[in-house]
Each structure stands twice: as C-alpha cells, then as structure tokens.
N, C-alpha and C. Protein backbone atom coordinates (compact mmCIF):
# COMPACT_ATOMS: atom_id res chain seq x y z
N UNK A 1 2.96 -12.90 -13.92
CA UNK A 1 2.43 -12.11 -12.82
C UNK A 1 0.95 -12.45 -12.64
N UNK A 2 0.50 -12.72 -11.71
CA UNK A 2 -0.92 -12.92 -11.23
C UNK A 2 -1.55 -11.79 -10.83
N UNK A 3 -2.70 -11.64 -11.50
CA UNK A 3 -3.73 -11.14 -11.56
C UNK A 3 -4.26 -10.39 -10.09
N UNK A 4 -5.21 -9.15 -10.41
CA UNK A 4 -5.78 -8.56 -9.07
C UNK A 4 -7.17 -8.70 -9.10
N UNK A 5 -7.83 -9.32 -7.46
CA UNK A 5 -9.11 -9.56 -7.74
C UNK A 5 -9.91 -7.77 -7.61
N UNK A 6 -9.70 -7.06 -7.14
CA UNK A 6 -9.44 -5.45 -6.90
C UNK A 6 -9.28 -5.31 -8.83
N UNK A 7 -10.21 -4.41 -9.16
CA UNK A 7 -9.70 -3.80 -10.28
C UNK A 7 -8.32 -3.03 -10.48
N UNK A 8 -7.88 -3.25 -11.38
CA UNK A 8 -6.80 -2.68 -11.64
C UNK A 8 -6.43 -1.00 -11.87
N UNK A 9 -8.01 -0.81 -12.47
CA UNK A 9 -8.15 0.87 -12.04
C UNK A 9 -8.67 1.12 -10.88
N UNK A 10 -9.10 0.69 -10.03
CA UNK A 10 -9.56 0.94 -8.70
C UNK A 10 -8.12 1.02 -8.06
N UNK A 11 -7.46 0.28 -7.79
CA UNK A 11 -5.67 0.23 -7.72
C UNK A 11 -5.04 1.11 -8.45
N UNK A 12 -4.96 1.55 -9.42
CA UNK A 12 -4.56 2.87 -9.83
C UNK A 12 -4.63 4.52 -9.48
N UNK A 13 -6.28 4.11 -9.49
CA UNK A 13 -6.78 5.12 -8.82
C UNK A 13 -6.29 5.54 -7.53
N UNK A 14 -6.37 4.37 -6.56
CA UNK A 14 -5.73 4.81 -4.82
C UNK A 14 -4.43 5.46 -4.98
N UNK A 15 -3.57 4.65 -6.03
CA UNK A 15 -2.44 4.90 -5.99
C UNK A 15 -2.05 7.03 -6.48
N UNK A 16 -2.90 7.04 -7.29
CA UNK A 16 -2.91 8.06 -7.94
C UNK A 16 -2.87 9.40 -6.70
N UNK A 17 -4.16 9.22 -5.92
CA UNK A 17 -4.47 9.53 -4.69
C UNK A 17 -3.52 9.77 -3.69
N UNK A 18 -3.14 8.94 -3.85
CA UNK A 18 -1.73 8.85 -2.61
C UNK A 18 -0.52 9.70 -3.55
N UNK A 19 -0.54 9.96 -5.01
CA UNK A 19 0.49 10.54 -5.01
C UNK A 19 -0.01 12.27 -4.95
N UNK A 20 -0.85 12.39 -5.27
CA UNK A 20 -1.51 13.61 -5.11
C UNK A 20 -1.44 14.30 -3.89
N UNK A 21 -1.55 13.53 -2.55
CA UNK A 21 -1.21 13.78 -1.14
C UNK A 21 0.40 14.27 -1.11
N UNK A 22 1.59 12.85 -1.86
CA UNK A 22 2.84 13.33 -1.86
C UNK A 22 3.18 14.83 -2.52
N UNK A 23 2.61 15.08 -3.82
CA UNK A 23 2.83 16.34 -3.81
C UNK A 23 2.30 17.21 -3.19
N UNK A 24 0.93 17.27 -3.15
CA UNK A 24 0.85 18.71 -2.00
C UNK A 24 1.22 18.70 -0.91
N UNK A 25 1.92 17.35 -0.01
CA UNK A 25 2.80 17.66 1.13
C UNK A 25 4.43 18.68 0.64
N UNK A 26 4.88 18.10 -0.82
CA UNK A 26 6.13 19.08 -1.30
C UNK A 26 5.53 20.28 -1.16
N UNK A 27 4.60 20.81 -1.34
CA UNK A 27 4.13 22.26 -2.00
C UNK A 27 3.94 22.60 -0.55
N UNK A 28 3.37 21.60 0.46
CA UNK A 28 3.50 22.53 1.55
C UNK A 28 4.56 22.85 2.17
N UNK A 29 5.78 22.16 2.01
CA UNK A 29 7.68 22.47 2.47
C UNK A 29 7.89 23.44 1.57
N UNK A 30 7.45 23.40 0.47
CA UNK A 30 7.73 25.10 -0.40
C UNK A 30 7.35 25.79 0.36
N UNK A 31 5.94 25.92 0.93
CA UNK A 31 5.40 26.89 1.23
C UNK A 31 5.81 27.41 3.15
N UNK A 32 6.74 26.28 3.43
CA UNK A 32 7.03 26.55 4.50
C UNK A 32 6.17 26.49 5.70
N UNK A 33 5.55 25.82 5.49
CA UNK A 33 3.97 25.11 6.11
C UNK A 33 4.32 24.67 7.90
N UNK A 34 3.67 24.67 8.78
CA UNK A 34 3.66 24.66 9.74
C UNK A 34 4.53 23.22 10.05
N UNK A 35 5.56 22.60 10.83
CA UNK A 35 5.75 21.43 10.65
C UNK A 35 5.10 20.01 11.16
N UNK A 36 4.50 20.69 12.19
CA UNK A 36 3.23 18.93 12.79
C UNK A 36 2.44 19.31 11.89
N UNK A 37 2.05 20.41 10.48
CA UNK A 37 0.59 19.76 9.60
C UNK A 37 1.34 18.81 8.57
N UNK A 38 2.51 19.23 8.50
CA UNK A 38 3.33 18.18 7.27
C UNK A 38 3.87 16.87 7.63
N UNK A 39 3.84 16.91 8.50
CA UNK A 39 3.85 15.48 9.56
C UNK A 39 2.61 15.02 9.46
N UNK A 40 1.66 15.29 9.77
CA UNK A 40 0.46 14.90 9.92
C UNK A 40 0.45 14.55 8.35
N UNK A 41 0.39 14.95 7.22
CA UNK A 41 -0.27 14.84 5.89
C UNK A 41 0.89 13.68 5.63
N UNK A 42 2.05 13.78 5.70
CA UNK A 42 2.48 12.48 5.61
C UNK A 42 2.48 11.15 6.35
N UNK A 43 1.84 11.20 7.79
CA UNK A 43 1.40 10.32 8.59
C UNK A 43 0.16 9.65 7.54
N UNK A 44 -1.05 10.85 7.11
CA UNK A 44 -1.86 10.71 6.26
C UNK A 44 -1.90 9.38 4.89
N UNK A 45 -0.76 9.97 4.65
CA UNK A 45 0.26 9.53 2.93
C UNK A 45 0.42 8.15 3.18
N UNK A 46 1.49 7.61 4.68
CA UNK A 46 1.29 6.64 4.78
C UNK A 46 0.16 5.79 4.90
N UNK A 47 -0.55 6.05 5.55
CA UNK A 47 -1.85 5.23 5.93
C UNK A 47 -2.42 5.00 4.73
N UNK A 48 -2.60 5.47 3.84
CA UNK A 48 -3.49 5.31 2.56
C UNK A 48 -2.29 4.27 2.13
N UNK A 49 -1.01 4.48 1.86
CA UNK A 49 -0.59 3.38 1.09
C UNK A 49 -0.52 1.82 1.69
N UNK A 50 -0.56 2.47 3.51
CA UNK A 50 -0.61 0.78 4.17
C UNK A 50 -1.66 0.08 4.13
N UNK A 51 -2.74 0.85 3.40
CA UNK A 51 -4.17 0.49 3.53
C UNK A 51 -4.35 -0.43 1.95
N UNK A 52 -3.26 0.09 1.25
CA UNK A 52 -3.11 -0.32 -0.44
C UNK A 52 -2.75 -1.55 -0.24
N UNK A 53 -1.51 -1.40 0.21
CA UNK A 53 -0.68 -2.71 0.64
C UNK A 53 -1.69 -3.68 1.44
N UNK A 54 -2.17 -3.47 2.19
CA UNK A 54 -3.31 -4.82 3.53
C UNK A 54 -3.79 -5.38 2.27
N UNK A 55 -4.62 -4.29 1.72
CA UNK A 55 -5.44 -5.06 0.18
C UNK A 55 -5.18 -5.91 -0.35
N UNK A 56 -3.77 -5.57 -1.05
CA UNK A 56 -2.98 -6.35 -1.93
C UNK A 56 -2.67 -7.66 -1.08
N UNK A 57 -2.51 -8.00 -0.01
CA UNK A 57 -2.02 -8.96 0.76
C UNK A 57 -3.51 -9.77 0.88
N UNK A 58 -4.30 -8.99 1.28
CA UNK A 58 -5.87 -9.80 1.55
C UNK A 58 -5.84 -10.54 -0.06
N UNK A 59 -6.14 -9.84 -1.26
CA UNK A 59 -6.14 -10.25 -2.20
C UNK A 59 -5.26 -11.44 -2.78
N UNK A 60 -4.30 -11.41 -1.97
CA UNK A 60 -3.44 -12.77 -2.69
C UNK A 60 -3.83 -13.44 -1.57
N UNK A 61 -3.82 -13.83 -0.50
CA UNK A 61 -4.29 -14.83 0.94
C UNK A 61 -5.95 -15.12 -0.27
N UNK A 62 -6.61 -14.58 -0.28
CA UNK A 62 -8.45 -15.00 -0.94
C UNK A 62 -7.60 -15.34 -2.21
N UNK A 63 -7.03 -14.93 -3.28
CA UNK A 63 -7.55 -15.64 -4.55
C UNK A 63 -6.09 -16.30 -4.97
N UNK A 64 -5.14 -15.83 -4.52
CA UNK A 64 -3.59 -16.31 -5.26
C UNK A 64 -3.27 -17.97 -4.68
N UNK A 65 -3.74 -17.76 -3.25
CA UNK A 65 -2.89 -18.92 -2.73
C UNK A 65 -3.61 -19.87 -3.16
N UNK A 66 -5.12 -19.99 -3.28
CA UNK A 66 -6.27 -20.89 -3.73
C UNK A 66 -5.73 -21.81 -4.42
N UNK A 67 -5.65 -22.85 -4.06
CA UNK A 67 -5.00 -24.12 -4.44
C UNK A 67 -3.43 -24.41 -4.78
N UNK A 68 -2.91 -23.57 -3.90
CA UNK A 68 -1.45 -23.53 -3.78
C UNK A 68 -1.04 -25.17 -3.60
N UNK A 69 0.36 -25.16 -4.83
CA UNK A 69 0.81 -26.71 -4.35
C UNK A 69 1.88 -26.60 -3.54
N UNK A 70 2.18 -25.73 -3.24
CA UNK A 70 3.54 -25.42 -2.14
C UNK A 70 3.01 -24.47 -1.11
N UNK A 71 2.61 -24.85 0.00
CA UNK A 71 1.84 -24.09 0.89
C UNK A 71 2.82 -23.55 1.86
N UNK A 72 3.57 -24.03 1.94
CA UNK A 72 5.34 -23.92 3.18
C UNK A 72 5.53 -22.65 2.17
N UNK A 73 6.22 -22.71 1.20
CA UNK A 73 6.62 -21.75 0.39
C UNK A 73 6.03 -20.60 -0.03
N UNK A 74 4.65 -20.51 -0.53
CA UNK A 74 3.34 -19.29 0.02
C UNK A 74 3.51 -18.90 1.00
N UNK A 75 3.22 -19.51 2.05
CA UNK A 75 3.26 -19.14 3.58
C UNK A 75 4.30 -18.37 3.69
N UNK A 76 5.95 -19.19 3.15
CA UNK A 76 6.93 -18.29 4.26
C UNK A 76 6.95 -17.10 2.36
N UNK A 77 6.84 -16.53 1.54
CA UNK A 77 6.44 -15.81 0.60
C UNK A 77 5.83 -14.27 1.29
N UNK A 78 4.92 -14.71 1.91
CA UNK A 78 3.73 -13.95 2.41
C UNK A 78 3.90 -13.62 3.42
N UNK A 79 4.52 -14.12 4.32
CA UNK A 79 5.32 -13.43 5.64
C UNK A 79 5.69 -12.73 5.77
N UNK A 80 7.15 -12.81 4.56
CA UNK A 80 8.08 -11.86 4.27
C UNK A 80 7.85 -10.73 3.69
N UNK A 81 6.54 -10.89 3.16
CA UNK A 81 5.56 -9.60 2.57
C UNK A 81 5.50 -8.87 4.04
N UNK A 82 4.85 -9.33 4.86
CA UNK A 82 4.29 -8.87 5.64
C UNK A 82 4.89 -8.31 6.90
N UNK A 83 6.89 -8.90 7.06
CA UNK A 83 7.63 -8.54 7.49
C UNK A 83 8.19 -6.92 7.08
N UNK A 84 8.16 -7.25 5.92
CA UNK A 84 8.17 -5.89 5.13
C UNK A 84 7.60 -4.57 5.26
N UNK A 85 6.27 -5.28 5.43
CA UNK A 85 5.14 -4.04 5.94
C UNK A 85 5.48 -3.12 6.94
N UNK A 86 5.80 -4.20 8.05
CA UNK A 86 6.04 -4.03 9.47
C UNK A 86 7.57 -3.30 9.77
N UNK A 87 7.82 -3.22 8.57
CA UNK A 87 9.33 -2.03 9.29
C UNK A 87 9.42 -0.69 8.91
C-alpha cells in the first residue's frame, strides 16, 4: 500500500469528524428532529467525506503516479476512482 502525502492523523482526524456528524445526525432521528435539518446535516456528512476523497485523489495524481511506468493503466485506475465518486 502506498503511502499518504496528507498525514495520516490529519486523515484520521477528518475521518473521525465525519463520523461524529454521522452520529449526531442518528441522535437527531431519535430525537425526531425536524426532517430538511437531517437532510441538511447529512448533505453536510457528505461533503466533508467528498472533500476526504478529492484529497486522497489529489494526493495520488501529485505523489503516487510520479514516475509511473504504466501510465494507460494509472490513468484508466484513477478514473475509475473518480467514476466512483461521481455516482
């Protein structure tokens, strides 16, 4: 597995973050919470993790591919990352 140029607790950390959002969106369906604010906090939820994910993708495009000997194969790799994103 290759390495993150992003600390690895800095990446933990977001992640941590984002789950902290997932539960207090549960606690707000306990609580029976208005339904566009729980929409909204999970609209929220996502964005922080698509913002994780861009990272992670910037981070391998700057330091992973860096002297890639199969550039066809990176390329279509990283697409499919990014196809992914997109659904």
């Amino acid at each position: 597995m290759r390495g993150y140029s992003a600390s690895k607790d800095q990446l933990l950390q977001r992640l941590a973050r984002v789950e902290g959002q997932i539960r207090g969106i549960s606690r707000m369906v306990d609580d029976e919470r208005y339904c566009i604010d729980v929409v909204t906090q999970i609209n929220a939820a996502r964005a922080a993790l698509d913002k994780i994910a861009l990272g992670l993708v910037d981070d391998h495009v700057r330091h992973c591919l860096k002297g890639s000997t199969d550039v066809d194969a990176d390329a279509d790799e990283l697409m499919d990352a990014v196809g992914r994103m997109l659904r």
